[in-house]
N, C-alpha and C. Protein backbone atom coordinates (compact mmCIF):
# COMPACT_ATOMS: atom_id res chain seq x y z
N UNK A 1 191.95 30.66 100.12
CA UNK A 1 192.88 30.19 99.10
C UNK A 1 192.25 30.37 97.73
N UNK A 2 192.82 30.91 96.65
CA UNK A 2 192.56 31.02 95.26
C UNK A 2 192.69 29.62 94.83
N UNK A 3 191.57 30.01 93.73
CA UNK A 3 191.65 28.11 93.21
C UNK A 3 192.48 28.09 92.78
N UNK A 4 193.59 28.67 91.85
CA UNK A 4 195.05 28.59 91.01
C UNK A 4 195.87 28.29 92.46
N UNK A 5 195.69 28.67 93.25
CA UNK A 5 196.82 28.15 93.82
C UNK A 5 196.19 26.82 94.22
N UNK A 6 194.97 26.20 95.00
CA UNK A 6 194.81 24.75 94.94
C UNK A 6 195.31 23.83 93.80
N UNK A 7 194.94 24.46 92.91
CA UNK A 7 194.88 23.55 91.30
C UNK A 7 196.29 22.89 91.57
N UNK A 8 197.51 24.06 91.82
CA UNK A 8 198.85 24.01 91.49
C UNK A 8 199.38 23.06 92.89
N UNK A 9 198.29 23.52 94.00
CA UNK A 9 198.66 22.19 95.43
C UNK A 9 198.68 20.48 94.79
N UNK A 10 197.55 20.71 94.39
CA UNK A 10 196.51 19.13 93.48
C UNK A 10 197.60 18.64 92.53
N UNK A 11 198.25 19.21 91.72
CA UNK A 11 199.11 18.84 90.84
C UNK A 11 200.08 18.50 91.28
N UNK A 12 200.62 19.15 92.41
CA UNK A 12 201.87 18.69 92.96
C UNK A 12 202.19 17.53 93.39
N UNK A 13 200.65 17.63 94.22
CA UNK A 13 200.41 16.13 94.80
C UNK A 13 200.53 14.80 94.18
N UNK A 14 199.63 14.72 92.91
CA UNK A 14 199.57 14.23 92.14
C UNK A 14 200.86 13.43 92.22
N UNK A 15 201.59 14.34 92.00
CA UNK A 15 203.02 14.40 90.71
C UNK A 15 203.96 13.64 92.05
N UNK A 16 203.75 14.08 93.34
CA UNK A 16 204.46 13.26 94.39
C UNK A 16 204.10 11.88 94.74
N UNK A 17 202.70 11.72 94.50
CA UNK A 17 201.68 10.08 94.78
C UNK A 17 202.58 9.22 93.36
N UNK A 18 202.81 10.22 92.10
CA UNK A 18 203.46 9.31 90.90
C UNK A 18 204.92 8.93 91.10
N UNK A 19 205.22 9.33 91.58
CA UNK A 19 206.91 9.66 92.21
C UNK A 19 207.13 8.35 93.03
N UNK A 20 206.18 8.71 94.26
CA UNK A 20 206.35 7.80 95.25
C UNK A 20 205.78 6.05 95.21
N UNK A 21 205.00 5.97 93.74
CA UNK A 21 204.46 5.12 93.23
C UNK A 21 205.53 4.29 92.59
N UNK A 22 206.23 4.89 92.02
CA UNK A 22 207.65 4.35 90.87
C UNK A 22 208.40 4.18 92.19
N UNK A 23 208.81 4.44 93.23
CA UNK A 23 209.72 3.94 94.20
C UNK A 23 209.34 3.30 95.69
N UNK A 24 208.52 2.83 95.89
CA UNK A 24 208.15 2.13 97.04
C UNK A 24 207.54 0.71 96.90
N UNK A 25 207.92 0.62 95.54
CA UNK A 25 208.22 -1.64 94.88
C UNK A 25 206.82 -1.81 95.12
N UNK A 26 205.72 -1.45 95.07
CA UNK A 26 204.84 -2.12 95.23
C UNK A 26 203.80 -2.05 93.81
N UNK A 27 204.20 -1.71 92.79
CA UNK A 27 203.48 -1.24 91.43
C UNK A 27 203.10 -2.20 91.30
N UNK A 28 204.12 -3.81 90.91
CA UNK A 28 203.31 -4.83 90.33
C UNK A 28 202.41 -5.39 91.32
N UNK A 29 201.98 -5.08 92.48
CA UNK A 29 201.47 -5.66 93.56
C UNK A 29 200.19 -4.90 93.05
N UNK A 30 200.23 -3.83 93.16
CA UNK A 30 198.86 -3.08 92.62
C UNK A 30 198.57 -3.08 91.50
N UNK A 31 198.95 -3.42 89.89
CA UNK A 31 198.62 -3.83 88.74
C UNK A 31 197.38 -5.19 89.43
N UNK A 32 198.73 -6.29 89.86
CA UNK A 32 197.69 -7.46 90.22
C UNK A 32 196.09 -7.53 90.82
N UNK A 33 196.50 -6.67 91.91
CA UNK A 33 195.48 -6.31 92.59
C UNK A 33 194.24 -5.60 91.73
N UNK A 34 194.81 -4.78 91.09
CA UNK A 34 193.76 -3.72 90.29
C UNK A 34 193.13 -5.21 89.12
N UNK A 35 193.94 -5.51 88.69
CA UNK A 35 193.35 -6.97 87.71
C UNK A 35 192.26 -7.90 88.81
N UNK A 36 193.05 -8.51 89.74
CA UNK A 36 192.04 -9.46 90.55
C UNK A 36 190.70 -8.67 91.16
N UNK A 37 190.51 -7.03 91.55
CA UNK A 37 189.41 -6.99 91.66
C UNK A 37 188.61 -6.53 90.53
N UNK A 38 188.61 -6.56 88.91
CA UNK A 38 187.91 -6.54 87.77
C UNK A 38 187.92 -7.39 87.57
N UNK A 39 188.65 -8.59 87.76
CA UNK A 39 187.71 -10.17 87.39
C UNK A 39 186.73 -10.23 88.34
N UNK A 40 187.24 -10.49 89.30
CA UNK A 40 185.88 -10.24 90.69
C UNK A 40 184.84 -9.48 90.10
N UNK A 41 184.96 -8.19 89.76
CA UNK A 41 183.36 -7.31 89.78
C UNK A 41 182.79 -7.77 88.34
N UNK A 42 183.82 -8.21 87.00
CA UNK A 42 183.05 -8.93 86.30
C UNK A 42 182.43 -9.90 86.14
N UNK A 43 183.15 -10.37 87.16
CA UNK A 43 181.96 -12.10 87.46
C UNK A 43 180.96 -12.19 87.87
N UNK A 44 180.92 -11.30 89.05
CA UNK A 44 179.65 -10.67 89.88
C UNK A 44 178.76 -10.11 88.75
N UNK A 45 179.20 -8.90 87.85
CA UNK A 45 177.82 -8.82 86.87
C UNK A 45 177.31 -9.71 86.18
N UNK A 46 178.33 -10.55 85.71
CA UNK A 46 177.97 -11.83 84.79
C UNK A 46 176.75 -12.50 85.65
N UNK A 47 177.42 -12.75 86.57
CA UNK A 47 176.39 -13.73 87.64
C UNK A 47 175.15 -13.14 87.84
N UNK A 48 175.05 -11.84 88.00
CA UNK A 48 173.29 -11.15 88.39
C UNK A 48 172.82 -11.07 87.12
N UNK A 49 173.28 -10.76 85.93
CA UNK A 49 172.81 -10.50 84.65
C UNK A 49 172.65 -11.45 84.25
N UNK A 50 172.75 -13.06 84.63
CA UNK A 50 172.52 -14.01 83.96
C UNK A 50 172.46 -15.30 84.39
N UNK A 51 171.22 -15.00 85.32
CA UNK A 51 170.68 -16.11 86.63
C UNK A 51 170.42 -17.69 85.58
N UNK A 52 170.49 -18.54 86.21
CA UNK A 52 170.31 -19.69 85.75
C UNK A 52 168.83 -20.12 85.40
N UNK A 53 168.02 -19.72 86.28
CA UNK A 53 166.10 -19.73 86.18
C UNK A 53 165.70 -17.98 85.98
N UNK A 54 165.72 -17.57 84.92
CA UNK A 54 164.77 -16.14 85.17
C UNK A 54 164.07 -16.10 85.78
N UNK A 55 162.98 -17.00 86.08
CA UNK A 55 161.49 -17.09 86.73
C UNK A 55 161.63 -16.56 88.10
N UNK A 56 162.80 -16.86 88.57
CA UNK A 56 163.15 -17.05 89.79
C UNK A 56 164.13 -15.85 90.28
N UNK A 57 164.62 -15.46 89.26
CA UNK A 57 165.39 -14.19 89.30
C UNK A 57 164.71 -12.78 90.53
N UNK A 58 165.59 -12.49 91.01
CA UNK A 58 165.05 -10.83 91.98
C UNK A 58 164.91 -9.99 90.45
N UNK A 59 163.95 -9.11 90.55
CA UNK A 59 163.94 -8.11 89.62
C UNK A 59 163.69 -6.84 90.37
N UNK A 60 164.14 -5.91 89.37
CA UNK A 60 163.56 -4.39 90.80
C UNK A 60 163.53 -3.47 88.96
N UNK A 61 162.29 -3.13 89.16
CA UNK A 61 161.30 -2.29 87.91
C UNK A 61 161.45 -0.58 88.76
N UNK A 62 162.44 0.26 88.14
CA UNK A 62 162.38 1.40 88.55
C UNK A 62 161.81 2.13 87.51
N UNK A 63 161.31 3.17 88.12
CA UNK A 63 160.96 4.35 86.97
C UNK A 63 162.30 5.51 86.72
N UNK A 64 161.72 5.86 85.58
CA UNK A 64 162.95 6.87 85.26
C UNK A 64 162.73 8.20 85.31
N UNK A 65 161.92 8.81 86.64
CA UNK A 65 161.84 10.13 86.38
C UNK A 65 162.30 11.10 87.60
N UNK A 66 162.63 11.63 87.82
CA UNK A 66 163.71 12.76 88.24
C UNK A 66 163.58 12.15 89.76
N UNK A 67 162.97 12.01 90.30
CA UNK A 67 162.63 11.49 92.33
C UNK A 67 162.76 9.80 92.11
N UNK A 68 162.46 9.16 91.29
CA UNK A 68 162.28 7.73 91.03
C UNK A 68 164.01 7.11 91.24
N UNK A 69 164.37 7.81 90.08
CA UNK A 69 165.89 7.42 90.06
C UNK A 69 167.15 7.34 90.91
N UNK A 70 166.86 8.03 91.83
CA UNK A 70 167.70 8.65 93.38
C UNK A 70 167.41 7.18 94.15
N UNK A 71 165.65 7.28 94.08
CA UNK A 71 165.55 6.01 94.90
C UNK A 71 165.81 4.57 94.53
N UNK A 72 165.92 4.61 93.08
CA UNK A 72 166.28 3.52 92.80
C UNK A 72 167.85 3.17 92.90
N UNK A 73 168.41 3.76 92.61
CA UNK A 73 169.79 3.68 92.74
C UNK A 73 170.33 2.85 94.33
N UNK A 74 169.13 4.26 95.68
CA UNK A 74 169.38 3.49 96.60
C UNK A 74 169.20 2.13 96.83
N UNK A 75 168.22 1.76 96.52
CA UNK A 75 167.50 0.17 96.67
C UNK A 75 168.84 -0.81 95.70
N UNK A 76 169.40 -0.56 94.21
CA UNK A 76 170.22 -1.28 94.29
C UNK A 76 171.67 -1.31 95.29
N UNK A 77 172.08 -0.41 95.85
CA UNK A 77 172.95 -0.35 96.84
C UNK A 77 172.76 -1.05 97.96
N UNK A 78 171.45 -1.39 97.95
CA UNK A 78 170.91 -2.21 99.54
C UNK A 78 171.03 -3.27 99.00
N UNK A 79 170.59 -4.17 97.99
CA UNK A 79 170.53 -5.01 97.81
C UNK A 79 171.52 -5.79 96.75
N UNK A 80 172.39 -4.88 96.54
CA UNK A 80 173.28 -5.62 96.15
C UNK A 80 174.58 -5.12 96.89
């Protein structure tokens, strides 16, 4: 398959997911939804970014250089 013709599949799609979005009543259900889980994930950062005892706080000291960063990324995925 030529990518012009994917591109023009992708768009279509698109354009049918928007379609079928405006007619199957569930928009304000997913506004809500899309709102209730960004209060959720903002609370959650609030909450790790701003422990009540620092002292006591988990910390994780990564380095920033090209192999360091991969792994650090993993380690926050584990642990948070």
């Amino acid at each position: 398959m030529s990518t012009k013709i994917i591109v023009q599949f992708y768009r279509s799609l698109l354009g049918d997911l928007d379609e079928l979005k405006k007619i199957d009543g569930y928009d304000s259900w997913r506004v809500h939804e899309s709102k209730a889980l960004s209060d959720l994930v903002q609370r959650r950062l609030e909450y790790l970014q701003n422990p009540e005892d620092c002292s006591k706080a988990r910390k994780l000291v990564c380095r920033l250089n090209k192999v360091g960063i991969h792994v650090c990324i993993n380690l926050i995925k584990i642990f948070y």
